[in-house]
PDB file of N, CA and C in Angstrom:
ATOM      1  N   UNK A   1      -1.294 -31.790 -14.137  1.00  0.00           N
ATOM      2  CA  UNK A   1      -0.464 -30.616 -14.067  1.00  0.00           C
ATOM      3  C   UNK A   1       0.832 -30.997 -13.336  1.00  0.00           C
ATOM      4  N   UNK A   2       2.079 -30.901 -14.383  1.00  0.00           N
ATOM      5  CA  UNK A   2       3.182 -30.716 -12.880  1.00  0.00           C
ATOM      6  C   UNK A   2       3.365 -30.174 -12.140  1.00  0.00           C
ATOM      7  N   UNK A   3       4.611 -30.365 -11.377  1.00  0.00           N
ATOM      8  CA  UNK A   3       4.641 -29.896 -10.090  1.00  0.00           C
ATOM      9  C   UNK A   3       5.289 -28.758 -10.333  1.00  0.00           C
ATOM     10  N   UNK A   4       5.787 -28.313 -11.129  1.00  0.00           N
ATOM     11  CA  UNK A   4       6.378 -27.087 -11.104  1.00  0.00           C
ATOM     12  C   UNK A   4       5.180 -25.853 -11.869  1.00  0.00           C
ATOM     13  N   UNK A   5       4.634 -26.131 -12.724  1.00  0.00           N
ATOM     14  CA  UNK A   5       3.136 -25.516 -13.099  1.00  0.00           C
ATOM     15  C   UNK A   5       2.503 -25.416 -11.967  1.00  0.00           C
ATOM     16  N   UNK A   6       2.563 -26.452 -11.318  1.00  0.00           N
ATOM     17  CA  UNK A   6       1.218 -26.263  -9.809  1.00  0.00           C
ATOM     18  C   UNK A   6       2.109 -25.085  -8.706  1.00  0.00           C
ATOM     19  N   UNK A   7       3.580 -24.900  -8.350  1.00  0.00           N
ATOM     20  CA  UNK A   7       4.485 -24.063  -7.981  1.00  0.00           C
ATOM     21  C   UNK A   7       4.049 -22.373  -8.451  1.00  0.00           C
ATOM     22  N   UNK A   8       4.152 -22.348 -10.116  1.00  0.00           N
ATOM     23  CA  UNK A   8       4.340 -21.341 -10.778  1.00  0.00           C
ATOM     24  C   UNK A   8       2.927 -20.424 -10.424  1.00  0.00           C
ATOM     25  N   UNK A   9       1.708 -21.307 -10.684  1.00  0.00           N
ATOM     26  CA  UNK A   9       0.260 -21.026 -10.653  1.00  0.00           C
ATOM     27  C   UNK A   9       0.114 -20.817  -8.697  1.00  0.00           C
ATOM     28  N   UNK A  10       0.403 -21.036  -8.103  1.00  0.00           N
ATOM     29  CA  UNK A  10       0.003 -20.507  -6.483  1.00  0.00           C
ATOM     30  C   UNK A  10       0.778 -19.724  -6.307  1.00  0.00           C
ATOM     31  N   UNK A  11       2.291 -19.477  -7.255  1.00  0.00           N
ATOM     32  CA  UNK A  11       3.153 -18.144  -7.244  1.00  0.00           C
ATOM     33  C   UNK A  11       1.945 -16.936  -7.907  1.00  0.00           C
ATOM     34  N   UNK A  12       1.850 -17.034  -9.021  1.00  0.00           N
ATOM     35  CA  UNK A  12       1.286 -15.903  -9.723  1.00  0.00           C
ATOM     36  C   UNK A  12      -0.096 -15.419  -8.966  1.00  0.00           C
ATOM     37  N   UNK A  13      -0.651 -15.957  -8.354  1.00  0.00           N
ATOM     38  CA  UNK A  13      -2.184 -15.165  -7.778  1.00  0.00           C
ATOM     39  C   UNK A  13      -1.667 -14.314  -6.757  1.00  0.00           C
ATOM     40  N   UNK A  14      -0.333 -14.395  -5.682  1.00  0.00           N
ATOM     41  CA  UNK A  14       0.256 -13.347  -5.242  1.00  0.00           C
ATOM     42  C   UNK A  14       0.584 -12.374  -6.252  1.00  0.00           C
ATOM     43  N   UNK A  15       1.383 -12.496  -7.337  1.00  0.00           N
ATOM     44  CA  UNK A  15       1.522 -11.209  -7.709  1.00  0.00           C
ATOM     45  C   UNK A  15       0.532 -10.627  -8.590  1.00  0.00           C
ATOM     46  N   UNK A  16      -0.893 -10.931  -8.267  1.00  0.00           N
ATOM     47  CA  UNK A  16      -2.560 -10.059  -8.394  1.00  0.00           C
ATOM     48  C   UNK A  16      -2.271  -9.370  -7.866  1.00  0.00           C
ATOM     49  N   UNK A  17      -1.521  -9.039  -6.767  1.00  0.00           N
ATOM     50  CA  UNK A  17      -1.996  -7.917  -5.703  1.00  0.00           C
ATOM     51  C   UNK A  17      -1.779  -6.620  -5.892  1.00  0.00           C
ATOM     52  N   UNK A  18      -0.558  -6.899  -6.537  1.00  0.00           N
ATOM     53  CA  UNK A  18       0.125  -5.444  -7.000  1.00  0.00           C
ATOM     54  C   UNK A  18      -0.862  -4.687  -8.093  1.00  0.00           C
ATOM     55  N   UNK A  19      -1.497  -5.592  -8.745  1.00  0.00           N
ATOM     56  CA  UNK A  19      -2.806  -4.879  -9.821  1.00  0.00           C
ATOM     57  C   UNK A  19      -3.753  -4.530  -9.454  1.00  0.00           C
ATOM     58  N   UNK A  20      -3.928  -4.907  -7.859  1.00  0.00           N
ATOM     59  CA  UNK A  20      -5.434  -4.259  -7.674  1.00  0.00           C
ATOM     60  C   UNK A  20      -5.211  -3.166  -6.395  1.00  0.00           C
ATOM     61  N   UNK A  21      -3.836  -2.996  -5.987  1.00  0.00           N
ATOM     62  CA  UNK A  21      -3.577  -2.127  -5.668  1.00  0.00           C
ATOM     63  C   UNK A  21      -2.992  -0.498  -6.588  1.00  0.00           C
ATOM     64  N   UNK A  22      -2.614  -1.279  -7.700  1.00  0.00           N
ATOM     65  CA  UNK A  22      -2.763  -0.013  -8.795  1.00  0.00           C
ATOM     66  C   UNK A  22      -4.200   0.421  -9.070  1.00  0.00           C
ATOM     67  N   UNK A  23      -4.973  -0.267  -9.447  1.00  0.00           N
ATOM     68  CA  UNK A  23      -6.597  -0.111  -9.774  1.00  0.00           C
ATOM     69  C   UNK A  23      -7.167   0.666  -8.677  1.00  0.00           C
ATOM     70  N   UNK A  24      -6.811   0.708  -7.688  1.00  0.00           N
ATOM     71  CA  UNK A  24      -7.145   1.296  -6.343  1.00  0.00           C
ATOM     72  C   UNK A  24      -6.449   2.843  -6.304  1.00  0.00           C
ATOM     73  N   UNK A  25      -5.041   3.087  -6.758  1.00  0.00           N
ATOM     74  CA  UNK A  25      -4.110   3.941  -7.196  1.00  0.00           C
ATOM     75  C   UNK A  25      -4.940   4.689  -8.359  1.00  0.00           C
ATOM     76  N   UNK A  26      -4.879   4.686  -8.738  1.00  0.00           N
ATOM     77  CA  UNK A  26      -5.855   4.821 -10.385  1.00  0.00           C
ATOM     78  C   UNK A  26      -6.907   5.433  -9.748  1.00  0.00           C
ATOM     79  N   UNK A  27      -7.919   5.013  -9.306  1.00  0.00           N
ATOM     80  CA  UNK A  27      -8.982   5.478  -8.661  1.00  0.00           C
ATOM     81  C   UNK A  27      -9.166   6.685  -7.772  1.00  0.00           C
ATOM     82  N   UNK A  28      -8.263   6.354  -6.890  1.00  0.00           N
ATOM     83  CA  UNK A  28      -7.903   7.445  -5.965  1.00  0.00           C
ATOM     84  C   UNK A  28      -6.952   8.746  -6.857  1.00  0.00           C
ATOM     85  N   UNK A  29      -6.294   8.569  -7.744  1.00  0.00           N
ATOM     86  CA  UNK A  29      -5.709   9.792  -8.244  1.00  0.00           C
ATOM     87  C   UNK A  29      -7.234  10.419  -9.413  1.00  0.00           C
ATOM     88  N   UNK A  30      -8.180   9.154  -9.907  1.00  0.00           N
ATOM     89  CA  UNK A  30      -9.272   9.971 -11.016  1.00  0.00           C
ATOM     90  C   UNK A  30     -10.015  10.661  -9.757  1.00  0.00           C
ATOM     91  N   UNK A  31      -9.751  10.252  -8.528  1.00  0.00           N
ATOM     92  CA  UNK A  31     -11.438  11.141  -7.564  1.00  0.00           C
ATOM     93  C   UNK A  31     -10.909  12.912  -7.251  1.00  0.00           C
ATOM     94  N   UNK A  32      -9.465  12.607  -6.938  1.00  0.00           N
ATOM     95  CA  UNK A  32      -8.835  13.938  -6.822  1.00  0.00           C
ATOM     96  C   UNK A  32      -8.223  14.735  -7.703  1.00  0.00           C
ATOM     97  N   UNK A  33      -8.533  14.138  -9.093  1.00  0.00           N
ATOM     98  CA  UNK A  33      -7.869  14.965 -10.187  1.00  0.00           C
ATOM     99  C   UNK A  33      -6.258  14.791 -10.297  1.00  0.00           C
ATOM    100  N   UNK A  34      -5.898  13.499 -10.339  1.00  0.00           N
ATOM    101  CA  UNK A  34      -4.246  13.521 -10.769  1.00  0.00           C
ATOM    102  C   UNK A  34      -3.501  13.375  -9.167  1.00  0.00           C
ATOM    103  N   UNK A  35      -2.136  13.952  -9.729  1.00  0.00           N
ATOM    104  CA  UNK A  35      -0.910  13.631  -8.785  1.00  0.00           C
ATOM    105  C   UNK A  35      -0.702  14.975  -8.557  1.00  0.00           C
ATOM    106  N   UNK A  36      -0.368  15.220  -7.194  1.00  0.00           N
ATOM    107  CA  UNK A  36      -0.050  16.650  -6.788  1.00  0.00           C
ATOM    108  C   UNK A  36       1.654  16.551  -6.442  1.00  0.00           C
ATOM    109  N   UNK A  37       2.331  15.915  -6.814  1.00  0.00           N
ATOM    110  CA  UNK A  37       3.577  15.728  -6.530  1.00  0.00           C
ATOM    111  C   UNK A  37       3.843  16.011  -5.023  1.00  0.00           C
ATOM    112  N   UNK A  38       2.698  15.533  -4.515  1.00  0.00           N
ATOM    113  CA  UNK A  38       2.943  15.672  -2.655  1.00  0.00           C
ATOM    114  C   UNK A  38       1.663  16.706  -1.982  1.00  0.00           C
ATOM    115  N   UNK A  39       1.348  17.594  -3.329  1.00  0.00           N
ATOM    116  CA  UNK A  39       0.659  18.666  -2.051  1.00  0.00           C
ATOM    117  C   UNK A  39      -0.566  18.456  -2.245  1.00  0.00           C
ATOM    118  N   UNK A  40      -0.953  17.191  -2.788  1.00  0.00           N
ATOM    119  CA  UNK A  40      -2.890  16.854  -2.968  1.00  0.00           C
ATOM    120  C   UNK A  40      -3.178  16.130  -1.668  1.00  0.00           C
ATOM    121  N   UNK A  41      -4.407  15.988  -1.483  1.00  0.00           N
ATOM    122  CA  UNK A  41      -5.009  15.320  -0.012  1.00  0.00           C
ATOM    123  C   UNK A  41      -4.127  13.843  -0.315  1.00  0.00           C
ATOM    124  N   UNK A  42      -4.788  13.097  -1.352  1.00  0.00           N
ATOM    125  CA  UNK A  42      -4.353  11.608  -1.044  1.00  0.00           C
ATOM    126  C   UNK A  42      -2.956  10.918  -1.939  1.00  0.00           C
ATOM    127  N   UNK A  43      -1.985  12.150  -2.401  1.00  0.00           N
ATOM    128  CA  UNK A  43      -1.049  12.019  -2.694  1.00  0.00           C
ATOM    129  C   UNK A  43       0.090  10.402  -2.080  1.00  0.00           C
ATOM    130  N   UNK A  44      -0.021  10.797  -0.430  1.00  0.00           N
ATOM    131  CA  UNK A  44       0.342   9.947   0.319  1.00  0.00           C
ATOM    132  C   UNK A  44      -0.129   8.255  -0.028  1.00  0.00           C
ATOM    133  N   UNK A  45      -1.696   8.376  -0.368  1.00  0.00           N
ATOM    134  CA  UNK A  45      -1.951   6.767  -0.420  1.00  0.00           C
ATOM    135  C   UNK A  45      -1.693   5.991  -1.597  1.00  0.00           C
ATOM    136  N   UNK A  46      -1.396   7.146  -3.140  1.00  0.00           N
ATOM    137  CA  UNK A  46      -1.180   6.399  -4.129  1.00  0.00           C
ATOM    138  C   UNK A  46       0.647   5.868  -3.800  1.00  0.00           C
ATOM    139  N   UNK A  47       1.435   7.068  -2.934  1.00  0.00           N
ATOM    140  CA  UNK A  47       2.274   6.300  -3.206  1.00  0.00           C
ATOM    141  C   UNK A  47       2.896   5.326  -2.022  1.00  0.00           C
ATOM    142  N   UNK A  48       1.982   4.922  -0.846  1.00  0.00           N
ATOM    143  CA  UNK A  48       2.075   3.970  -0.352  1.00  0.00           C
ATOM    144  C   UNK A  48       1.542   2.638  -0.815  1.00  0.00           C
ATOM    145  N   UNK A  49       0.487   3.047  -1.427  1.00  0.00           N
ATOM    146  CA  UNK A  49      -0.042   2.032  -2.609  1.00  0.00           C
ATOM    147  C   UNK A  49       1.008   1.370  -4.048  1.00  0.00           C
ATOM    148  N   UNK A  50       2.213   2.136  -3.716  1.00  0.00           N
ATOM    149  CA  UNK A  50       3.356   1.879  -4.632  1.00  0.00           C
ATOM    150  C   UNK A  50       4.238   1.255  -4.094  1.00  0.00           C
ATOM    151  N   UNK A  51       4.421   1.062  -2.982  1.00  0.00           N
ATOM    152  CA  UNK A  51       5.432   0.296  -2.237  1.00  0.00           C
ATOM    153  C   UNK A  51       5.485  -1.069  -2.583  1.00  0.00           C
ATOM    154  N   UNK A  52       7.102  -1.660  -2.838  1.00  0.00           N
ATOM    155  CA  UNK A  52       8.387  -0.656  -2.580  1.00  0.00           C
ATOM    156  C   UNK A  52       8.784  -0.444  -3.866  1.00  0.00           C
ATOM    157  N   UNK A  53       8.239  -0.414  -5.139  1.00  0.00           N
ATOM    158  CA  UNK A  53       8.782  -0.017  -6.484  1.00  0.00           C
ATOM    159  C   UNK A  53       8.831   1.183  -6.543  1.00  0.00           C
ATOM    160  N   UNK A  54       7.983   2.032  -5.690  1.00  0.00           N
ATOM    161  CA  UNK A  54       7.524   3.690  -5.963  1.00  0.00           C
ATOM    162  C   UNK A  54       9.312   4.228  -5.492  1.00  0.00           C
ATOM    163  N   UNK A  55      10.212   3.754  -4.461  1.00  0.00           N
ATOM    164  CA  UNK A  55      10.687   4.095  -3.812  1.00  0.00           C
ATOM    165  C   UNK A  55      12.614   4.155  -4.533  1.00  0.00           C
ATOM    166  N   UNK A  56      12.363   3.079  -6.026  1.00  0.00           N
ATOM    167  CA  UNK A  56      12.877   2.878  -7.113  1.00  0.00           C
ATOM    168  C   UNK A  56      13.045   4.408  -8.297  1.00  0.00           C
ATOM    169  N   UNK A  57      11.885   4.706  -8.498  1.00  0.00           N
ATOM    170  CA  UNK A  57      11.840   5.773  -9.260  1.00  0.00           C
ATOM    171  C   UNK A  57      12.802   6.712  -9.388  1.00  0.00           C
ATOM    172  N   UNK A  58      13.528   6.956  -8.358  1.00  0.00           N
ATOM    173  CA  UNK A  58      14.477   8.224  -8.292  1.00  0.00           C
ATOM    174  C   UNK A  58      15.633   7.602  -8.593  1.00  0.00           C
ATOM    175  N   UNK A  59      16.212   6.628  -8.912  1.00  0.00           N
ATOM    176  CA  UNK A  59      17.165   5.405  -8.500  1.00  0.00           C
ATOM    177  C   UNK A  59      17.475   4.871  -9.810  1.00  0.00           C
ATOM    178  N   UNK A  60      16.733   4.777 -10.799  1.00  0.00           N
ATOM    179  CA  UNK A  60      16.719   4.105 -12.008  1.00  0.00           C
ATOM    180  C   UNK A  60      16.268   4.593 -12.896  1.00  0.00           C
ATOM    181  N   UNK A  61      17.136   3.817 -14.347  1.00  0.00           N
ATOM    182  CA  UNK A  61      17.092   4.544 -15.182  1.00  0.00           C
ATOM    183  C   UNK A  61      15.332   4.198 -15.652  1.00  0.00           C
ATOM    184  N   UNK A  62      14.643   4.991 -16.482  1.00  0.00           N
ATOM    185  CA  UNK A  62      13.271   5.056 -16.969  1.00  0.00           C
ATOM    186  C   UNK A  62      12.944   5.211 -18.360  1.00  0.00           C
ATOM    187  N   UNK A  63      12.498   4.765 -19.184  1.00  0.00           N
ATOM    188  CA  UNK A  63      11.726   4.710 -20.490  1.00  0.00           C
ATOM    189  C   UNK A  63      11.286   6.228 -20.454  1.00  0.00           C
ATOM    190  N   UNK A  64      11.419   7.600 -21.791  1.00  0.00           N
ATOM    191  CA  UNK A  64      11.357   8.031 -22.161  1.00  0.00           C
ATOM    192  C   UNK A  64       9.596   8.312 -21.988  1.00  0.00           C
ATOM    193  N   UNK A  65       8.751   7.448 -22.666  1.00  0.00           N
ATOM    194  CA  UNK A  65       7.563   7.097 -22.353  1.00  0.00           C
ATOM    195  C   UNK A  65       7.041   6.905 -21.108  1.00  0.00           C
ATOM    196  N   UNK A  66       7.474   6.444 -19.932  1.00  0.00           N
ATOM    197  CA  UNK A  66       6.665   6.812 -18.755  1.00  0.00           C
ATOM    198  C   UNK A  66       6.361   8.472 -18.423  1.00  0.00           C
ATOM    199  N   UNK A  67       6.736   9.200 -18.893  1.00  0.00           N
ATOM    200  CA  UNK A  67       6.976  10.280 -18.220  1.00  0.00           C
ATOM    201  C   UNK A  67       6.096  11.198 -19.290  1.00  0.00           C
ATOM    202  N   UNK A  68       5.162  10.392 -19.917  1.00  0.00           N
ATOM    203  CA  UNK A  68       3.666  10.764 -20.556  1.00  0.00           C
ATOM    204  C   UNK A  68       2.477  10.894 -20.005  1.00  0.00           C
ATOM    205  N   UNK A  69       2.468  10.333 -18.571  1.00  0.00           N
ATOM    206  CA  UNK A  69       1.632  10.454 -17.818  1.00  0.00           C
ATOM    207  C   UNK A  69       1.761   9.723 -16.462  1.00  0.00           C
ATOM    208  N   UNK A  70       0.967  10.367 -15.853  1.00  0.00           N
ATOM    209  CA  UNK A  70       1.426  10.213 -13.968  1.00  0.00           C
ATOM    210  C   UNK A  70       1.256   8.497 -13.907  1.00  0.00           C
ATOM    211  N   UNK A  71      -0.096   8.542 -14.607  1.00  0.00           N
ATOM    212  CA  UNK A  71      -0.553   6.925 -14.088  1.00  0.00           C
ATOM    213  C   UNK A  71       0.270   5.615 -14.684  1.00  0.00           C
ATOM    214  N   UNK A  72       1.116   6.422 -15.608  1.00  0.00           N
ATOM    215  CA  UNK A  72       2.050   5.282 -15.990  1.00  0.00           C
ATOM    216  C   UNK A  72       3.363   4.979 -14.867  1.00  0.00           C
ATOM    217  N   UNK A  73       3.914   6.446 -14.860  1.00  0.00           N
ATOM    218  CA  UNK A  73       4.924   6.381 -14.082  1.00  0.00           C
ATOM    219  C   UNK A  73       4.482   6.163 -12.928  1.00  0.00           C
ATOM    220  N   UNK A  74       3.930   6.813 -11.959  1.00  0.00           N
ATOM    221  CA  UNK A  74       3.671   6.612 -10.537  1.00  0.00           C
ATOM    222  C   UNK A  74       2.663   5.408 -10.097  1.00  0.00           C
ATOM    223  N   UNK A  75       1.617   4.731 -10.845  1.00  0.00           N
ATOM    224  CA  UNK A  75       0.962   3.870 -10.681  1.00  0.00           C
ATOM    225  C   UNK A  75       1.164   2.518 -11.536  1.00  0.00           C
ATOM    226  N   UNK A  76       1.380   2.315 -12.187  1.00  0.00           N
ATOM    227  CA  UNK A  76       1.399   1.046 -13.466  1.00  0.00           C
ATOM    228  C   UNK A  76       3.025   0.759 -13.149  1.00  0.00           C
ATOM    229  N   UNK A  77       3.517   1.580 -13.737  1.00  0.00           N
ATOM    230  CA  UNK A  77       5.294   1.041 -13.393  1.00  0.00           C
ATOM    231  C   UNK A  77       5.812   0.132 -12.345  1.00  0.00           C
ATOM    232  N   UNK A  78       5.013   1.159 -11.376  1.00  0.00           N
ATOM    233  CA  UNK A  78       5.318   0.504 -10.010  1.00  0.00           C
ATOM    234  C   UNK A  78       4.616  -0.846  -9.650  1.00  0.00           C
ATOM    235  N   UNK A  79       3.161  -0.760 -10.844  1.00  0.00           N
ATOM    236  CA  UNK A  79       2.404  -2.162  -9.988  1.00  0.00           C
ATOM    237  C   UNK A  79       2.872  -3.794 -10.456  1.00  0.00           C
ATOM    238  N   UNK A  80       4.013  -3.149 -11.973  1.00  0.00           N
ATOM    239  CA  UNK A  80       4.244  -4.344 -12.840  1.00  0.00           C
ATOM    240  C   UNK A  80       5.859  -4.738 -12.123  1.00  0.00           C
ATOM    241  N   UNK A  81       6.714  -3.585 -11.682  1.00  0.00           N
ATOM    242  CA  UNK A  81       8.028  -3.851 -10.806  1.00  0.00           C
ATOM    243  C   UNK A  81       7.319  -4.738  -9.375  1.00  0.00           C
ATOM    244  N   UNK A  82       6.251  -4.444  -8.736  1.00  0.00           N
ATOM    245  CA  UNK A  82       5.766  -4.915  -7.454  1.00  0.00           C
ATOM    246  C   UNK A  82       5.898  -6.130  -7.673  1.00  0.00           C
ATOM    247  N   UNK A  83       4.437  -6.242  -8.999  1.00  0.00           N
ATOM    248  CA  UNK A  83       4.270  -8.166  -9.259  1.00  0.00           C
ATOM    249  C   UNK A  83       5.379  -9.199  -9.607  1.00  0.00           C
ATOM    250  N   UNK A  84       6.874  -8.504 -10.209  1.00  0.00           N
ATOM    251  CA  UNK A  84       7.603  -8.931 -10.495  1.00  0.00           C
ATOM    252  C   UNK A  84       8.490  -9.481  -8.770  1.00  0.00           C
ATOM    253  N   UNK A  85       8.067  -8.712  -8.211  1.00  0.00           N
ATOM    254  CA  UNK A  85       9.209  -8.546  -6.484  1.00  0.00           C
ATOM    255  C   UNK A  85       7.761  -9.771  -5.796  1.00  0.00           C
ATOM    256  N   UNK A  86       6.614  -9.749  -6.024  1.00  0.00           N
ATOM    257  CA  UNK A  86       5.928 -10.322  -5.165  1.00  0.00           C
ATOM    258  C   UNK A  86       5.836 -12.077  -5.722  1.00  0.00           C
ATOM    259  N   UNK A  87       5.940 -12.140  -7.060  1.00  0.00           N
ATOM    260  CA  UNK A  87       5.699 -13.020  -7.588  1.00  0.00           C
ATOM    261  C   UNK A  87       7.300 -13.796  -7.319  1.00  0.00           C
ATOM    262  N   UNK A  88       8.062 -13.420  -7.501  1.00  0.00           N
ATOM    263  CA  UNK A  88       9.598 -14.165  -7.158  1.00  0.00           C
ATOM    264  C   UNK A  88       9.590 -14.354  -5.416  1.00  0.00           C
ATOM    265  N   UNK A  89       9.132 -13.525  -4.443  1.00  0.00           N
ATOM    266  CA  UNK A  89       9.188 -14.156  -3.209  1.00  0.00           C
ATOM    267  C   UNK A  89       8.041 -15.110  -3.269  1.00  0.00           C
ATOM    268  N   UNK A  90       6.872 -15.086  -3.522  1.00  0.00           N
ATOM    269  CA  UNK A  90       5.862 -16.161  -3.427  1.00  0.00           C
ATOM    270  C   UNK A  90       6.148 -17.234  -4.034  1.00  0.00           C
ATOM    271  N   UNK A  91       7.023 -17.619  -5.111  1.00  0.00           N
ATOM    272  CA  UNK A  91       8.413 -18.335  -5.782  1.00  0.00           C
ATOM    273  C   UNK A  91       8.860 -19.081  -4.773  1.00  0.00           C
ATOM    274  N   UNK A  92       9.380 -17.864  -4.604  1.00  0.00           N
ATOM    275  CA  UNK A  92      10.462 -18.943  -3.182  1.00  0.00           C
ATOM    276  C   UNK A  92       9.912 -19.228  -1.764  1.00  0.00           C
ATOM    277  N   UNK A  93       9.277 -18.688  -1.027  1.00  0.00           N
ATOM    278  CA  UNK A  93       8.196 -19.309  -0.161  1.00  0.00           C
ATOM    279  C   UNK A  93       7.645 -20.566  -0.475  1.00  0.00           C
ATOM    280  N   UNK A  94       6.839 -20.936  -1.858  1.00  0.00           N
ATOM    281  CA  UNK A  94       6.505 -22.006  -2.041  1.00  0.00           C
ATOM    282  C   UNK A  94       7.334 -23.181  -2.589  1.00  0.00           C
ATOM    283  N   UNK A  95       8.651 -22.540  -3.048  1.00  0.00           N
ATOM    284  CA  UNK A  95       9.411 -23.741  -2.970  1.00  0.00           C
ATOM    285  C   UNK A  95      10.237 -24.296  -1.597  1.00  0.00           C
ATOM    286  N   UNK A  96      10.456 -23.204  -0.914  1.00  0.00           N
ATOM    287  CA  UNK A  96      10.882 -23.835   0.303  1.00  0.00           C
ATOM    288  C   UNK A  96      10.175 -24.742   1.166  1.00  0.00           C
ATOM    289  N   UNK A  97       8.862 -24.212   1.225  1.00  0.00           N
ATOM    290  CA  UNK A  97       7.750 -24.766   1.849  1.00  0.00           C
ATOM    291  C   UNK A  97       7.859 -26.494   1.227  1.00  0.00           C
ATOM    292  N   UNK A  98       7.802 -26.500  -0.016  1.00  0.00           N
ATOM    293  CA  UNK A  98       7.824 -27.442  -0.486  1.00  0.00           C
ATOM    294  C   UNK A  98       9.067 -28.804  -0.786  1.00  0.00           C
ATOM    295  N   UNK A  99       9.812 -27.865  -0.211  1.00  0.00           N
ATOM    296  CA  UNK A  99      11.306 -28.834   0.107  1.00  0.00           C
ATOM    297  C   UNK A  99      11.447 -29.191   1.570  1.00  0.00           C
ATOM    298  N   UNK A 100      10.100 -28.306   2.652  1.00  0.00           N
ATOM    299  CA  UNK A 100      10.487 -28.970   4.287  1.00  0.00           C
ATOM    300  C   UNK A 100      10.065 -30.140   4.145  1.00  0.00           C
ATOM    301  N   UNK A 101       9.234 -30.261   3.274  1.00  0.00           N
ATOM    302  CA  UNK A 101       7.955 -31.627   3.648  1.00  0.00           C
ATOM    303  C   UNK A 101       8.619 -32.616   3.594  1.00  0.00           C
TER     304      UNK A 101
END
């Protein structure tokens, strides 16, 4: 494997995280019945569970189609913008790391 495959592959298992924090999102909105746009009990954890893409939403423009359902827009959107933000710093962490040596 090269070295930049071996780079790319210890980048990408960071940006898992953002998917199993949606899956977790997901979960928590099927136990309480959906998104209360703030006034449900665990409103708060799906969208700390969105951080920091959730915080995007108001800010940018959006696909016609998210706005078909909560779990697209408020959970999925945010978990595929996350992996994209987590996977480019774990990027560069491991290349720096890899240029002290």
């Amino acid at each position: 494997m090269t070295e930049l495959a071996s780079v790319i592959k210890r980048a990408g298992h960071w940006a898992l995280i953002p998917f199993g924090t949606a899956t977790i999102a997901s979960i928590v909105m099927l136990v309480q019945g959906g998104f209360g746009a703030g006034h449900l009990p665990l409103d708060w954890l799906v969208d700390v569970l969105g951080l920091p893409a959730v915080l995007l939403l108001d800010n940018i423009w959006l696909p016609r189609f998210l706005f078909l359902s909560d779990f697209l827009l408020i959970v999925w959107f945010p978990a595929i913008i996350n992996a994209i933000i987590w996977f480019l710093g774990a990027l560069l962490v491991v290349f720096v790391r890899a240029n002290m040596r």
